[in-house]
Protein backbone atom coordinates (compact mmCIF):
# COMPACT_ATOMS: atom_id res chain seq x y z
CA UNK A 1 -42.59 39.10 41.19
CA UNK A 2 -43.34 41.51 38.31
CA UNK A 3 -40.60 43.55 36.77
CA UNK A 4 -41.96 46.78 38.81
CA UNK A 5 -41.45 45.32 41.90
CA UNK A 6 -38.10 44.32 41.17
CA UNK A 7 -37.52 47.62 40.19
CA UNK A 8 -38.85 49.11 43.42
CA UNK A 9 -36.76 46.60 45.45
CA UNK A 10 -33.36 47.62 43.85
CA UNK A 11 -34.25 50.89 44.01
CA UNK A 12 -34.70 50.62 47.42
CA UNK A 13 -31.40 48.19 47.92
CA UNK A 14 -29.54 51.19 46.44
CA UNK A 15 -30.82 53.50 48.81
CA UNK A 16 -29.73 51.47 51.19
CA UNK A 17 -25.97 50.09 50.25
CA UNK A 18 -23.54 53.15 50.28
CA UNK A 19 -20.43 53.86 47.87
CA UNK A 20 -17.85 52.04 49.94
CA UNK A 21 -20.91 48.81 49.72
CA UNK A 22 -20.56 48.82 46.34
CA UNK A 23 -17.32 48.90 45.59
CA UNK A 24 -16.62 46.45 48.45
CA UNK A 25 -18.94 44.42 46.71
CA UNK A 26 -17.14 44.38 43.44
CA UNK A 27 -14.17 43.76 44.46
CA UNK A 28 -15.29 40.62 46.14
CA UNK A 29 -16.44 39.53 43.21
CA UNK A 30 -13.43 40.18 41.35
CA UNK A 31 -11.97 38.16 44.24
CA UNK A 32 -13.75 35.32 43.76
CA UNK A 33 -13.43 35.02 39.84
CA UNK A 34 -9.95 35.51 40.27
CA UNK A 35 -9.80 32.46 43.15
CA UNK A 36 -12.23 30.53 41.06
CA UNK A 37 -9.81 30.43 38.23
CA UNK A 38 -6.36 29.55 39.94
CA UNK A 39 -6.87 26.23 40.54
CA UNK A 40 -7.87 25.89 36.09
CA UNK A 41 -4.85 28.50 34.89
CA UNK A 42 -1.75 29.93 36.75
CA UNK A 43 -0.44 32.98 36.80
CA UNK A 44 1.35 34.79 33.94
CA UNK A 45 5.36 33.85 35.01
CA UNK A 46 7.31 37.01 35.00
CA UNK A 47 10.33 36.84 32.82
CA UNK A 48 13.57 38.22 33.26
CA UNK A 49 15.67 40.02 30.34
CA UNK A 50 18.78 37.51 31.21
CA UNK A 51 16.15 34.62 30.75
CA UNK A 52 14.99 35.85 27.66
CA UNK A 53 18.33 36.17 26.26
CA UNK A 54 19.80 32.33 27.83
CA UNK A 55 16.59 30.50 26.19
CA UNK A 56 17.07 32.51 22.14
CA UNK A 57 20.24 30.13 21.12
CA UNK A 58 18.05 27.05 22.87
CA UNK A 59 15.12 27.52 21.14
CA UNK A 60 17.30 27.89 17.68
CA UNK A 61 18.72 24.63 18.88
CA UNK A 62 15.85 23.16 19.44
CA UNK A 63 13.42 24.26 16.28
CA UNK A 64 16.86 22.62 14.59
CA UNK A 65 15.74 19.08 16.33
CA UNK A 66 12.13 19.97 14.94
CA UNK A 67 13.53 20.56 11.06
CA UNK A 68 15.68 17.22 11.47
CA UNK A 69 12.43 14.90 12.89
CA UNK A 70 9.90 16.38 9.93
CA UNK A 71 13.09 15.94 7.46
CA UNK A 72 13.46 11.79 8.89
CA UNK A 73 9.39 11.73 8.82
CA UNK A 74 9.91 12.82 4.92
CA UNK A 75 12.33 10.09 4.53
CA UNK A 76 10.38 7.44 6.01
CA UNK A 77 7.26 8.37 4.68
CA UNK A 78 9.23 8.60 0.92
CA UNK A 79 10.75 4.59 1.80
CA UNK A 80 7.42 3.72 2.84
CA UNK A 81 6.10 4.75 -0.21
CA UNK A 82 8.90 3.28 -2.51
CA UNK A 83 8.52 -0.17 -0.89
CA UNK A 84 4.66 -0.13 -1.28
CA UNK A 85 4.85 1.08 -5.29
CA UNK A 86 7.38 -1.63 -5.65
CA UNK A 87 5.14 -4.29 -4.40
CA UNK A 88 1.99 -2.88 -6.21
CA UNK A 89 3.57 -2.99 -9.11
CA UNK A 90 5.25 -6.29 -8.81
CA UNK A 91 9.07 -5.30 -8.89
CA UNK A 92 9.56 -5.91 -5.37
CA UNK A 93 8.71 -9.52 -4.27
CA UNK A 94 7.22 -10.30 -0.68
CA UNK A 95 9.15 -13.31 0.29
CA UNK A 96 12.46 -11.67 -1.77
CA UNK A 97 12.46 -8.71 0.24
CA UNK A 98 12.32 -11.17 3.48
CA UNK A 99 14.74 -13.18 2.93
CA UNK A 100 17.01 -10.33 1.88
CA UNK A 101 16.49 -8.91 5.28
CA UNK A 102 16.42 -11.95 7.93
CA UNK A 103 17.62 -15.17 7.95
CA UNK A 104 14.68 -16.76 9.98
CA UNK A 105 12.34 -17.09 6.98
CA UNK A 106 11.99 -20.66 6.55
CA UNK A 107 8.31 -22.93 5.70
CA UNK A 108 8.26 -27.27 6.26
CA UNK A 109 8.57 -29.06 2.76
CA UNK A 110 5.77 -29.08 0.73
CA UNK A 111 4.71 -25.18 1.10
CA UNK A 112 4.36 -23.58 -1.57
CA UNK A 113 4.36 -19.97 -1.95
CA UNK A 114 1.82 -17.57 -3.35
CA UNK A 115 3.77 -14.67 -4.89
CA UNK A 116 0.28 -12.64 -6.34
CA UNK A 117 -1.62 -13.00 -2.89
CA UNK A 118 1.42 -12.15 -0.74
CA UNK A 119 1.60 -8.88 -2.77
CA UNK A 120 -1.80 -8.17 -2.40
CA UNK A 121 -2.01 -9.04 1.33
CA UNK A 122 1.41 -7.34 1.54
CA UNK A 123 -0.53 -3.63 0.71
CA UNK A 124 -3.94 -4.63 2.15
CA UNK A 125 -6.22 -1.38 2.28
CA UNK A 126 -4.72 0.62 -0.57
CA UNK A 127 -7.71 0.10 -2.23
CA UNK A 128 -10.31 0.67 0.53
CA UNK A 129 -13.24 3.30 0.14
CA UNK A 130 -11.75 5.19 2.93
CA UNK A 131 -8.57 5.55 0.90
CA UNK A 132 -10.20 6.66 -2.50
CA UNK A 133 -10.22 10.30 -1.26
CA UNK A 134 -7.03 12.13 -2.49
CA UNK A 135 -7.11 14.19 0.58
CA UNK A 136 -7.32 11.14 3.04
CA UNK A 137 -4.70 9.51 0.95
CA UNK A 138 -1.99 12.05 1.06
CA UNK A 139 -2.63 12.02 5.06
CA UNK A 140 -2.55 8.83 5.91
CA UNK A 141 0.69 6.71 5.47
CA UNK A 142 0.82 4.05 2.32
CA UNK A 143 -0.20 0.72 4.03
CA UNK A 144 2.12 -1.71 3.29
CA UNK A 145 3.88 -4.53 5.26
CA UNK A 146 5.44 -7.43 3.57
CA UNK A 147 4.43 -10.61 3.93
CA UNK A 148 4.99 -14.22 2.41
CA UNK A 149 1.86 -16.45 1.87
CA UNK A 150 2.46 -20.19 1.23
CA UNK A 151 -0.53 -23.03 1.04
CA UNK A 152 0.47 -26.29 2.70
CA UNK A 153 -1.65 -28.53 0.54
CA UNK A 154 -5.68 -28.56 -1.15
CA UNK A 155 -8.90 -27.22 0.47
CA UNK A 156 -10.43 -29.31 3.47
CA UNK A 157 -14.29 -30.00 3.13
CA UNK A 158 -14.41 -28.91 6.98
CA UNK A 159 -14.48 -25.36 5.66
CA UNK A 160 -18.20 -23.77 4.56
CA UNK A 161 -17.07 -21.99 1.53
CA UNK A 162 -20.59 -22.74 0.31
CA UNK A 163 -21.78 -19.98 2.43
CA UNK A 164 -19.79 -17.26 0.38
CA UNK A 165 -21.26 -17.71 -2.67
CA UNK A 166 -20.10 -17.38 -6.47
CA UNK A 167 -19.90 -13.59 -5.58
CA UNK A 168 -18.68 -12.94 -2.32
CA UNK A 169 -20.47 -9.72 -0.45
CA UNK A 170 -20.75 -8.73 2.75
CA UNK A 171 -23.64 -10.31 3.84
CA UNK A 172 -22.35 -13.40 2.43
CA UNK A 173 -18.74 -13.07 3.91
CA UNK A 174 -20.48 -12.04 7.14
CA UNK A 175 -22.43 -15.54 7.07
CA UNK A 176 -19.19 -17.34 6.50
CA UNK A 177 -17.27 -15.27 9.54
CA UNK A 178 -20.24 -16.88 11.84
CA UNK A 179 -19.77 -20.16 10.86
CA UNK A 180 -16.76 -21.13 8.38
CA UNK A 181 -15.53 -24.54 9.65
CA UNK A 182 -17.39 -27.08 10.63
CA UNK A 183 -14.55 -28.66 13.52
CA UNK A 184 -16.52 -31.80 13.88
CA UNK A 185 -16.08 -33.07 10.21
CA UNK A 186 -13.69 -35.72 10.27
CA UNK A 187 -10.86 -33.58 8.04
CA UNK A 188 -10.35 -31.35 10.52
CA UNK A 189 -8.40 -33.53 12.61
CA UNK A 190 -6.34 -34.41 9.64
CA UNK A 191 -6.12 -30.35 9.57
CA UNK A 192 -5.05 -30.32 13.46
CA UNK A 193 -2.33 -32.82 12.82
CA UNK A 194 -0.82 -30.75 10.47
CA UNK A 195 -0.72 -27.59 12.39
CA UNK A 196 1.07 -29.66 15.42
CA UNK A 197 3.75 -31.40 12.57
CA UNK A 198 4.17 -27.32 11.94
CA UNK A 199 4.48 -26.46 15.12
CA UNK A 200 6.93 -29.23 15.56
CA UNK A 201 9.34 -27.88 12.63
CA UNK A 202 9.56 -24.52 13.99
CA UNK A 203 10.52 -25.82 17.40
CA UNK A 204 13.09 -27.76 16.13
CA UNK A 205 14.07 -24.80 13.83
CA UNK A 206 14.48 -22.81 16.68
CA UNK A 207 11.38 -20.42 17.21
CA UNK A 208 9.43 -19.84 20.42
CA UNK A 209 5.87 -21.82 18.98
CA UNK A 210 2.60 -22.55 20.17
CA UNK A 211 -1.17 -22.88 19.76
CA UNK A 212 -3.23 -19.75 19.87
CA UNK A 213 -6.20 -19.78 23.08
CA UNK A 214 -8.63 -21.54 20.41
CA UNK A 215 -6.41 -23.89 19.31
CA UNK A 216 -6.98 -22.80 15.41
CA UNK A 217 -4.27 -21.03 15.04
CA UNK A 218 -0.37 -21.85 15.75
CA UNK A 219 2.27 -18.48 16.37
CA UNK A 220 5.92 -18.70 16.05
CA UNK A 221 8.66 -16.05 15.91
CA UNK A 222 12.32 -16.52 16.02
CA UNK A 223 13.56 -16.62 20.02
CA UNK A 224 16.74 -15.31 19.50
CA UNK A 225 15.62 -12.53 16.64
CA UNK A 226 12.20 -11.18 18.50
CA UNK A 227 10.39 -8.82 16.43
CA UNK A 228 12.06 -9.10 13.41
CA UNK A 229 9.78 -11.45 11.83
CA UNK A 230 6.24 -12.92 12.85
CA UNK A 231 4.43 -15.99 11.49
CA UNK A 232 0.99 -17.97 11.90
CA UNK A 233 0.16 -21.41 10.76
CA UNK A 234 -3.54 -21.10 9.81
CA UNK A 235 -6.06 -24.02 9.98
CA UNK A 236 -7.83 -21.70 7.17
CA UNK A 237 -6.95 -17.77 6.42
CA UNK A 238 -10.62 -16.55 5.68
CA UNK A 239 -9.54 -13.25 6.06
CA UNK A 240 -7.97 -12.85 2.93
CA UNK A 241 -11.52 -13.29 1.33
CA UNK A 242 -12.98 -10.16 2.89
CA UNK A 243 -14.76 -8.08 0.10
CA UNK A 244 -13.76 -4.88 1.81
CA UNK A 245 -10.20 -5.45 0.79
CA UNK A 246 -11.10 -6.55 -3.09
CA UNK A 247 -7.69 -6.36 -4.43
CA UNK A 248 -6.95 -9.28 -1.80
CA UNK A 249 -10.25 -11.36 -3.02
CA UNK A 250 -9.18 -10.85 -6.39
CA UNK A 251 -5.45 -12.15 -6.21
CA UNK A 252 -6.07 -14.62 -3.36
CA UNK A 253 -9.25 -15.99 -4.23
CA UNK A 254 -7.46 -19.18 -5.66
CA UNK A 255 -5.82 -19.49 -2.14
CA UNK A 256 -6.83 -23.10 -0.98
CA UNK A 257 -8.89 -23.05 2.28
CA UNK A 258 -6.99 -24.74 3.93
CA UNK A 259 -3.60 -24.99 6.40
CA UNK A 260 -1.37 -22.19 5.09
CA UNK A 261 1.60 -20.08 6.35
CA UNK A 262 1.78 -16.36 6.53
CA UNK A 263 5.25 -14.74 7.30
CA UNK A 264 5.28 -11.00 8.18
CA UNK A 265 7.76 -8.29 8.93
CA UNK A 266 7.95 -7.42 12.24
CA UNK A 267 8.15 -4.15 13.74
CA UNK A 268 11.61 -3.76 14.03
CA UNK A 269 12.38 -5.13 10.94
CA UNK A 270 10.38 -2.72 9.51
CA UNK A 271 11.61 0.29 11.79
CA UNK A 272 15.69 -1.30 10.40
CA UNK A 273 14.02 -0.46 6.98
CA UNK A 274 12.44 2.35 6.93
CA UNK A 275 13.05 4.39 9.71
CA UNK A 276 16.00 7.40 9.74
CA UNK A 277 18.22 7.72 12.66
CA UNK A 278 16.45 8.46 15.76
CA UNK A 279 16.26 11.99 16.85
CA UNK A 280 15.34 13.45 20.06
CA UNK A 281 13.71 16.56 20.43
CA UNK A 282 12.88 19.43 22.52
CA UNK A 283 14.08 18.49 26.79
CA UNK A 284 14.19 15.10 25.55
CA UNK A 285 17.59 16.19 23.52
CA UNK A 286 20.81 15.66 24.87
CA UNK A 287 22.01 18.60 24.14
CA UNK A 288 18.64 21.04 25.02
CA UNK A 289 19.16 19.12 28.76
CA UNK A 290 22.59 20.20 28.79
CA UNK A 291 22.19 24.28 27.51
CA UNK A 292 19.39 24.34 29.83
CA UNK A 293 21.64 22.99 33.35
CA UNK A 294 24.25 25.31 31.70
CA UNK A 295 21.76 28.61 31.83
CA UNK A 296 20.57 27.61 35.43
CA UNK A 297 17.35 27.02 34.24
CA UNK A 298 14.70 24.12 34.84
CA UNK A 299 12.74 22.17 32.16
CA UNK A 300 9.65 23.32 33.93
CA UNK A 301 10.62 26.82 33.90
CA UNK A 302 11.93 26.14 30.00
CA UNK A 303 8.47 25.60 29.25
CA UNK A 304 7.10 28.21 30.97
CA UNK A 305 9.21 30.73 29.56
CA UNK A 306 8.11 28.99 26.02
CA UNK A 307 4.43 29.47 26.75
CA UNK A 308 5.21 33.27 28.15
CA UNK A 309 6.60 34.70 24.77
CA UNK A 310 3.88 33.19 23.12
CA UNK A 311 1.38 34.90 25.04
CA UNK A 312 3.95 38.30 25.23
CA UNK A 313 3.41 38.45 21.46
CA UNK A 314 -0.10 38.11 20.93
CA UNK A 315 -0.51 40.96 24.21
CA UNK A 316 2.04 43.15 22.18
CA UNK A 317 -1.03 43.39 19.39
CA UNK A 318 -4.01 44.63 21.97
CA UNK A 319 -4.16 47.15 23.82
CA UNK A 320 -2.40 47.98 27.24
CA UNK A 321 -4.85 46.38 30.15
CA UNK A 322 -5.27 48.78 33.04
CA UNK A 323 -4.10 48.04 36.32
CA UNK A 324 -7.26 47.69 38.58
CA UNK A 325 -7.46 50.84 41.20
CA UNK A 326 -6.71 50.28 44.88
CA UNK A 327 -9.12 50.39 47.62
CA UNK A 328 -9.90 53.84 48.89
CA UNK A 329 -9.98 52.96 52.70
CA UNK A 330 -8.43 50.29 54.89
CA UNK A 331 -9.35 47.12 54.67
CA UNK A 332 -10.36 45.86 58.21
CA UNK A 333 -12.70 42.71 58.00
CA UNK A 334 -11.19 39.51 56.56
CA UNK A 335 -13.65 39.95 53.42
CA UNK A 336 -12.25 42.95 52.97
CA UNK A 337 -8.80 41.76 53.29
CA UNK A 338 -9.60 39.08 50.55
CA UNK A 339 -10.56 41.91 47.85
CA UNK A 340 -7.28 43.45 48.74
CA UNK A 341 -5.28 40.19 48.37
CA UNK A 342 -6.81 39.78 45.22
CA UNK A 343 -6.28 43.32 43.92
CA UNK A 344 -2.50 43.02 44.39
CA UNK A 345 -2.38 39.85 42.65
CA UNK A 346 -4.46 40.92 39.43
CA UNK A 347 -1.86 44.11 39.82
CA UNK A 348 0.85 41.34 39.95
CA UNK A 349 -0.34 39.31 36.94
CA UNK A 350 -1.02 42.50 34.38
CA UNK A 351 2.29 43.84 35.68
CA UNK A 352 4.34 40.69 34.61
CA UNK A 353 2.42 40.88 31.30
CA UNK A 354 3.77 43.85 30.78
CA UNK A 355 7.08 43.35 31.87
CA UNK A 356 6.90 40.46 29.36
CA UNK A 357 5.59 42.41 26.07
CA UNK A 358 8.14 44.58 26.79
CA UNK A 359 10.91 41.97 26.74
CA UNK A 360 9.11 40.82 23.56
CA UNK A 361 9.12 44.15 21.67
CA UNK A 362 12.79 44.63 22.80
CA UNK A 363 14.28 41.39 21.13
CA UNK A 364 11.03 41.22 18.60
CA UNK A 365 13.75 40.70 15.35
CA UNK A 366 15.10 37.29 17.29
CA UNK A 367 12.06 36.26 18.59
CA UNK A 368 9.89 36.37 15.52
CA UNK A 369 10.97 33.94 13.49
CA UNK A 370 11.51 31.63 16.44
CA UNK A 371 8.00 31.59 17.99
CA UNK A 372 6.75 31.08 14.04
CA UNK A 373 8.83 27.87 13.99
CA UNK A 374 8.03 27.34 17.43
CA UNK A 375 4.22 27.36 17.18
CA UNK A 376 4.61 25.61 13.64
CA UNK A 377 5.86 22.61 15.12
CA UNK A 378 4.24 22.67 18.83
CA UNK A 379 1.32 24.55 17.92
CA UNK A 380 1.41 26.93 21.21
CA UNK A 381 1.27 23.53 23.55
């Protein structure tokens, strides 16, 4: 259809349709957006003055909780860094720092420790390409988790270290990855044997051991200290020979491949270490719950009262929306009806907005500085 006929057939729709018609007719489509968008976004919550004025000394309370959490993130993130200069620069010892922290670190006779690869593993990643960017490297937290290296005797021939090369590289590391012991050669059983005496010791020491699924590997923690420290009994560690870590390559290239130890820090050793005193924030404090019962009002409605000030002061800077105008005859058929129904409740929602600004403007000195720290630390959510 050309764009003359169309005209000629709108034309001739107009002609037709009369002034209730149209307005009808816009309405229902008001209607519908209105309907189609309920089920995504709810209705602005009207807020009362006495609300308003319960939830000021909780949100003070609460942008308090914020301040202490980003003040214990500081901390940490200051002990995290501390710990990982010391062991870059070699006045903090691995296995020293261990010991001075749990009682359960303890090798077989006849492992010997590795001091320069156990710092180097104990940082792994500081030195990464990712990390060479200033900006990623003041994001990101300093990697570093201690952890004690020991070799329990000389290099088996099982191992392929032919296929790395004088110069390791990826391509050459990758081609050891694929294939880097040969379990059929007859030192690998001598290899096995010694994992199971290991796996024996700890037993007897009192750790929960075992085999890993492919039977390279054995695990062991202490049973009665879980989490505090972790340890596997390696047939060979290959891993420390990746070139994407080359601070590791460098300091634990003399590492025999062969059975070895590694001891690490476990996660709540490391949380007893580094970590500030817990602190709850927003509902999830103590005292927020309690203020909140003691105002009569509801986490749910908290938040909602949260989100409505937020959205009060950015309304307070445009201008004043316009209620829409009612319809100018009685609604009889139940499309009709609908348009009505949703009239009133776009009437509802801009009135509650309103009501809301106002409440805004009216304690605007309190509320300031509060929704600033508010939407610092929440970001509007």
């Amino acid at each position: 259809m050309g764009r003359g006929a169309v005209m000629k057939s709108l034309s001739a729709v107009n002609r037709c349709w009369n002034g209730r018609t149209l307005r009808l007719l816009i309405f229902l489509l008001l209607s519908c957006l209105l309907h189609a968008s309920a089920g995504a976004q709810l209705l602005t919550p009207k807020l009362s003055e006495n609300e308003v004025r319960s939830v000021i000394p909780i949100l003070k309370a609460e942008i308090a909780g914020y301040g202490q959490l980003e003040k214990g993130m500081e901390t940490e993130r200051a002990a995290r860094q501390a710990l990982f200069e010391g062991i870059k620069s070699g006045r903090i010892d691995p296995l020293a720092w261990l010991k001075q922290r749990s009682k359960h670190v303890v090798v077989p006779p006849g492992a010997v420790y590795e001091p320069a690869c156990s710092r180097a593993a104990s940082i792994i990643g500081w030195d990464s390409p990712g990390r060479q960017d200033p900006e990623v490297a003041n994001v990101l937290p300093p990697p570093v988790h201690p952890r004690a290296i020991f070799t329990l005797g000389k290099e088996i021939p099982a191992v392929n270290k032919h296929l790395l090369g004088k110069n390791i590289t990826d391509e050459s590391y990758q081609r050891f990855r694929e294939n880097p012991i040969n379990m059929d050669h007859p030192s690998y059983k001598e290899t096995r044997s010694t994992l199971g005496k290991v796996l024996a010791f700890y037993i007897d020491e009192g750790f929960s051991a075992d085999f890993s699924l492919g039977g390279n590997t054995v695990n062991f923690y202490p049973r009665d200290a879980e989490g505090e420290i972790a340890g596997t009994v390696w047939d060979a560690q290959i891993d420390l020979l990746d070139p994407m870590n080359p601070d590791v390559v460098k300091n634990c290239r003399s590492h025999p491949l062969g059975p070895s130890i590694e001891i690490k820090a476990g996660e709540k050793l490391m949380e007893k270490a580094l970590k500030s005193a817990e602190t709850k924030v927003g509902t999830d404090d103590v005292k927020i719950k309690s203020a909140l019962q003691k105002a009569g009002i509801t986490e749910d409605r908290y938040g909602e009262i949260k989100m409505a000030l937020i959205a009060a002061r950015t309304g307070s800077e445009s201008p004043e929306e316009e209620e829409p105008a009612a319809l100018d005859f009685k609604p009889t058929t139940p499309e009709e009806k609908q348009a009505a129904e949703a009239i009133e409740m776009m009437k509802k929602e801009i009135r509650a907005k309103k009501n809301n600004i106002q409440l805004y403007k009216r304690y605007k000195a309190e509320l300031d500085p509060i929704l600033d720290a508010l939407q610092k630390y929440i970001g509007g959510q």
